[in-house]
Protein backbone atom coordinates (compact mmCIF):
# COMPACT_ATOMS: atom_id res chain seq x y z
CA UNK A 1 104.89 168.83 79.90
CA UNK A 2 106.00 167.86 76.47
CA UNK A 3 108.38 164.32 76.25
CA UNK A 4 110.05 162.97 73.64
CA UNK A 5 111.19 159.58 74.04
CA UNK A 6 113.63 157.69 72.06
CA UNK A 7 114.94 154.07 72.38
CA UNK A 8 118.91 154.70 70.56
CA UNK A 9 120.87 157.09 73.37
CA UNK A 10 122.66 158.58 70.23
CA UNK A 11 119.07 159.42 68.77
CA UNK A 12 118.28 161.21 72.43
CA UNK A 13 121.57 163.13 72.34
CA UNK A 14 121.55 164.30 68.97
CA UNK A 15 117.41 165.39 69.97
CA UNK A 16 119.02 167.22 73.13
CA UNK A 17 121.65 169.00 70.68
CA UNK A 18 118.62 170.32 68.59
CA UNK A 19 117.14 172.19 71.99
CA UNK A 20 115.14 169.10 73.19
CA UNK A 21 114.37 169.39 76.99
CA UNK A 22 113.11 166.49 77.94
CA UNK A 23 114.34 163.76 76.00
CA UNK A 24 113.92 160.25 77.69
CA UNK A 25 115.62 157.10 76.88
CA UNK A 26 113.34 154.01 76.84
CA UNK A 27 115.59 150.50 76.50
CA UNK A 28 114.56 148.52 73.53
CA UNK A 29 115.29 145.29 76.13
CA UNK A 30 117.26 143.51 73.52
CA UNK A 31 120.06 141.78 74.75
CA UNK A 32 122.22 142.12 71.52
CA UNK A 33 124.95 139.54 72.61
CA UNK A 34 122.78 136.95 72.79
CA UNK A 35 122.61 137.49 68.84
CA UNK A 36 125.97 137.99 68.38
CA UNK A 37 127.07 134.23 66.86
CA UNK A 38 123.83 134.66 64.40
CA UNK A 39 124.85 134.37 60.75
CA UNK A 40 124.87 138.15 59.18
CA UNK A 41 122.75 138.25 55.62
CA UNK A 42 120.85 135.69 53.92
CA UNK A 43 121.29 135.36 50.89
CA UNK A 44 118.78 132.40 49.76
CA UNK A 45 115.75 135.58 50.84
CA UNK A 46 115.05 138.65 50.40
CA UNK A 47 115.63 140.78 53.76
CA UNK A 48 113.01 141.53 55.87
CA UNK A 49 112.69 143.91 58.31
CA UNK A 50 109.93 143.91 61.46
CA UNK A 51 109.44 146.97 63.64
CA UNK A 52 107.05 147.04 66.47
C-alpha cells in the first residue's frame, strides 16, 4: 500500500482533492499557543528558518 503523509490537514485535503487515497495526517506536536505572546519579526537579524 502506497501512503502519503502530511503534517498541515489543509495540505492532506487539498492531496485527497488531487485523487490521493490514503493520505494520513501526522501532528507536528507543536502547541502553537504556547507561542502565541512571542514577539513577531526581528528586525536586529536576518530570519532564519529550521525544518526538521
Amino acid at each position: 500500500m502506497n501512503i502519503i503523509t502530511t503534517v498541515p490537514d489543509m495540505e492532506q485535503g487539498h492531496l485527497q482533492k488531487l485523487g490521493g487515497r490514503a493520505v494520513r495526517l501526522v501532528p507536528n506536536g507543536v502547541d502553537c499557543a504556547a507561542f502565541r505572546h512571542n514577539t513577531v519579526g526581528r528586525n536586529h537579524e536576518p530570519p532564519m528558518l529550521l525544518h526538521l
